[in-house]
C-alpha atoms as a PDB file:
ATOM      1  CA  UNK A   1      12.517  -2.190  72.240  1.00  0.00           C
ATOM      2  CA  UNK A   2      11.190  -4.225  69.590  1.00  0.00           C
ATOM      3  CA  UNK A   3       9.809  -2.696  66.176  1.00  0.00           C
ATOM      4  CA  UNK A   4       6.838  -4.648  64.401  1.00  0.00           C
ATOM      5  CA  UNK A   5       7.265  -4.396  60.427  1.00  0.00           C
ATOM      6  CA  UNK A   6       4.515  -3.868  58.489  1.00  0.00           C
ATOM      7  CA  UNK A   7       5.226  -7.168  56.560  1.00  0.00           C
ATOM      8  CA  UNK A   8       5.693  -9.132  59.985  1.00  0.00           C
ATOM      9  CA  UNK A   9       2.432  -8.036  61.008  1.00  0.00           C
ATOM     10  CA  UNK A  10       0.676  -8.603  57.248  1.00  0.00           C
ATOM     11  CA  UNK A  11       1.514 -12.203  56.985  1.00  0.00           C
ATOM     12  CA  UNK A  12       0.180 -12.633  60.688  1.00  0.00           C
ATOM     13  CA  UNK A  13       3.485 -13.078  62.604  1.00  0.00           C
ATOM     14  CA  UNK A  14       2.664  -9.558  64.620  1.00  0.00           C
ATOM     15  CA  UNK A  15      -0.493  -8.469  66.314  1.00  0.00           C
ATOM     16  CA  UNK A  16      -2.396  -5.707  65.254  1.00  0.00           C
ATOM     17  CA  UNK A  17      -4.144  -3.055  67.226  1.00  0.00           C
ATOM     18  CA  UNK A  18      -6.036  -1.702  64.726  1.00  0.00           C
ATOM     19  CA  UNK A  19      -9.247  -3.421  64.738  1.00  0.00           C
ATOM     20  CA  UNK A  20      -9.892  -5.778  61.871  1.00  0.00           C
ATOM     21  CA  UNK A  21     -13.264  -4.233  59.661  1.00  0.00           C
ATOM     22  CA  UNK A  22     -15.905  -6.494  59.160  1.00  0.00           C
ATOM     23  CA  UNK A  23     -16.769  -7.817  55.689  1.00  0.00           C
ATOM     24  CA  UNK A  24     -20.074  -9.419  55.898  1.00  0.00           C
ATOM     25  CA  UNK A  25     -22.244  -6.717  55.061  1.00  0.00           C
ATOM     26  CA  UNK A  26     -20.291  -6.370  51.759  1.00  0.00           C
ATOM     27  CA  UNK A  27     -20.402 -10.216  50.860  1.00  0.00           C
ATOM     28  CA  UNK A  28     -24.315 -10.405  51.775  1.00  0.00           C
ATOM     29  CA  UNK A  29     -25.360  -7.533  49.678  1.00  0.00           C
ATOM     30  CA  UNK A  30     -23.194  -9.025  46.428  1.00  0.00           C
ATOM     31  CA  UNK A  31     -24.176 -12.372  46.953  1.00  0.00           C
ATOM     32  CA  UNK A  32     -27.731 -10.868  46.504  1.00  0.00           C
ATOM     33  CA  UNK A  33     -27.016  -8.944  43.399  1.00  0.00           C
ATOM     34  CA  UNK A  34     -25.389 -11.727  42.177  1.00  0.00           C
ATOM     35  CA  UNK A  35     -28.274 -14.199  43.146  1.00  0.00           C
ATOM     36  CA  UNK A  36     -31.025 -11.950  42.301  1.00  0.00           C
ATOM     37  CA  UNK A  37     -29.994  -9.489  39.784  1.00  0.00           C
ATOM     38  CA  UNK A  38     -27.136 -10.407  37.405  1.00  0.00           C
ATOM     39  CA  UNK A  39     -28.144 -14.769  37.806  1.00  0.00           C
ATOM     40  CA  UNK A  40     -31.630 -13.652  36.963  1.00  0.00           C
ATOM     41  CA  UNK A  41     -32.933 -15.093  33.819  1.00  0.00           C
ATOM     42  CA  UNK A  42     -35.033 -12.972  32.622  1.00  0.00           C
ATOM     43  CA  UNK A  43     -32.768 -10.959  31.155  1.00  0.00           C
ATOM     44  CA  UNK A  44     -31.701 -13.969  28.666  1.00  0.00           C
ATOM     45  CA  UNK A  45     -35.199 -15.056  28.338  1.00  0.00           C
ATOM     46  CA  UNK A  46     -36.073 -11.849  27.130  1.00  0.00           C
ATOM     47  CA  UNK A  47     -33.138 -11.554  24.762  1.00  0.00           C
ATOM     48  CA  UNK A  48     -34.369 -14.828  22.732  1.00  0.00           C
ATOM     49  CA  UNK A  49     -37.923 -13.835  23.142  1.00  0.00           C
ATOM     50  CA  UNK A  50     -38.599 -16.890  25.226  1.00  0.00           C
ATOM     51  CA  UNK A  51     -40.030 -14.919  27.999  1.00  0.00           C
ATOM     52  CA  UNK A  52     -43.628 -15.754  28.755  1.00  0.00           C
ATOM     53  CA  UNK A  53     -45.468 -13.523  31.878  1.00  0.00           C
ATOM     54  CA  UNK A  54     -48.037 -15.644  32.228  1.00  0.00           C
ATOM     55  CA  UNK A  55     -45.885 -18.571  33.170  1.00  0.00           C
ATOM     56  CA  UNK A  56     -42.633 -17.577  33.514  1.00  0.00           C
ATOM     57  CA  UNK A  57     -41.324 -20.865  35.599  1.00  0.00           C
ATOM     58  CA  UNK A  58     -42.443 -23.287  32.853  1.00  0.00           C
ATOM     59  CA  UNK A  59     -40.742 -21.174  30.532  1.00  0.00           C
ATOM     60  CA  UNK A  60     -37.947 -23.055  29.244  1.00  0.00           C
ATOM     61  CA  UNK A  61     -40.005 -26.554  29.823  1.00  0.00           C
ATOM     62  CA  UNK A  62     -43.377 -25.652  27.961  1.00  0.00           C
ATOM     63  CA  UNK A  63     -42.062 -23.518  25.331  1.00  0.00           C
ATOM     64  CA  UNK A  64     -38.734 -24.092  24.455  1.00  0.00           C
ATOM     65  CA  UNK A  65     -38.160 -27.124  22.843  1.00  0.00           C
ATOM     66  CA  UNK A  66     -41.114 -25.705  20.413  1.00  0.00           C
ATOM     67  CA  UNK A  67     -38.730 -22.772  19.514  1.00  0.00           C
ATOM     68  CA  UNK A  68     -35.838 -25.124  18.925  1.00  0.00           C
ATOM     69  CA  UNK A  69     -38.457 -27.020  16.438  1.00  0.00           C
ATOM     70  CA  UNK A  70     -39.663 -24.179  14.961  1.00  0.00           C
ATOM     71  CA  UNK A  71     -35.836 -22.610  14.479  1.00  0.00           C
ATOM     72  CA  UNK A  72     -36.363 -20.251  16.594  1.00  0.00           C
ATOM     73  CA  UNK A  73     -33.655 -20.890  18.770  1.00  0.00           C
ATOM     74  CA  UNK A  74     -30.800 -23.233  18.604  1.00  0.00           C
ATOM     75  CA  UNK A  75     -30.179 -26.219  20.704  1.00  0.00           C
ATOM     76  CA  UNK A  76     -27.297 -25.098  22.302  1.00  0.00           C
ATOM     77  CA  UNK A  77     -28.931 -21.596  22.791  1.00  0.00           C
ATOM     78  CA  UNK A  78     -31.257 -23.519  24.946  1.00  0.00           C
ATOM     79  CA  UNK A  79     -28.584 -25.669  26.736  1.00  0.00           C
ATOM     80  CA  UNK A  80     -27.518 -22.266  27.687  1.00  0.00           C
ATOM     81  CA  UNK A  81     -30.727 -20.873  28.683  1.00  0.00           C
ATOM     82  CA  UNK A  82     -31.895 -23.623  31.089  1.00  0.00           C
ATOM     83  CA  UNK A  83     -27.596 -23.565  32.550  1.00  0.00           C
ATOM     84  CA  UNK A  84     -28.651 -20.077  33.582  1.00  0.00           C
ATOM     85  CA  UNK A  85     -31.738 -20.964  35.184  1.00  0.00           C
ATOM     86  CA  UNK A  86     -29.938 -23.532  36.654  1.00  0.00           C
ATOM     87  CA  UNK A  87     -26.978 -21.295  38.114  1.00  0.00           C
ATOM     88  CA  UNK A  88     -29.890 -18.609  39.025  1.00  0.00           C
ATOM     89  CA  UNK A  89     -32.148 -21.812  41.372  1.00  0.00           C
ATOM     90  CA  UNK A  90     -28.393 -22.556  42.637  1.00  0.00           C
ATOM     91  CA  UNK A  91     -27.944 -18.966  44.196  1.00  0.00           C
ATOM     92  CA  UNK A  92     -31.179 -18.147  45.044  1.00  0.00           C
ATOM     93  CA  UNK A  93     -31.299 -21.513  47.058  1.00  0.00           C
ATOM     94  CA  UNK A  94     -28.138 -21.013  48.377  1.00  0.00           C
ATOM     95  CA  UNK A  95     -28.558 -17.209  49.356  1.00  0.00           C
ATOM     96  CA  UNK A  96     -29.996 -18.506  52.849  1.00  0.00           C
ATOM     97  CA  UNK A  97     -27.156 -20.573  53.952  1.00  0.00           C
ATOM     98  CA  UNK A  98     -24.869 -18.357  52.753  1.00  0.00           C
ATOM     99  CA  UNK A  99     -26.808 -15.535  54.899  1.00  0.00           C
ATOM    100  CA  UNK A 100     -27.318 -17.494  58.241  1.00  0.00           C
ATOM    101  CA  UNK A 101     -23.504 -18.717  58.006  1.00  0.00           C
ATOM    102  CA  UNK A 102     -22.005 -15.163  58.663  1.00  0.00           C
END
């Protein structure tokens, strides 16, 4: 009679019958917070009062470069602020890849 240790069976050398939970549903839904929520820039647009509603995806293009003139905002401020928007594009993009992969 054999015995299976707990580490033999963690590091994959033993099988397990317990059945191995699913993760997906936890990766999907904080991939979309992250994409959606916490990526989202209009937190940080709001924060340097660069937040416009009546175009808020020209933003950073139309009206930024004026506040850097203006002294408004720093260069690098802005460096940061189109990053984010970057980052935020990146995930959003990205979200339906990720999604259809699982």
């Amino acid at each position: 009679m054999t015995s299976t240790s707990p580490l033999a069976t963690l590091i994959g050398l033993r099988a397990t019958t317990a059945p191995v939970p699913s993760l997906a549903s936890t990766f999907l839904i904080s991939n979309f917070i992250y994409a959606y929520a916490i990526l989202s820039t209009r937190f940080i647009k709001r924060r340097y009062k660069l937040d416009h509603n009546s175009s808020p995806r020209e933003d950073v293009v139309k009206y930024g470069e004026a506040m850097v003139r203006e002294g408004k905002l720093s260069a690098e401020q802005l460096a940061m602020v189109k990053r984010w928007e970057g980052a935020h594009a990146n995930a959003v993009e990205g979200y339906t890849f990720f999604a259809l992969g699982w």
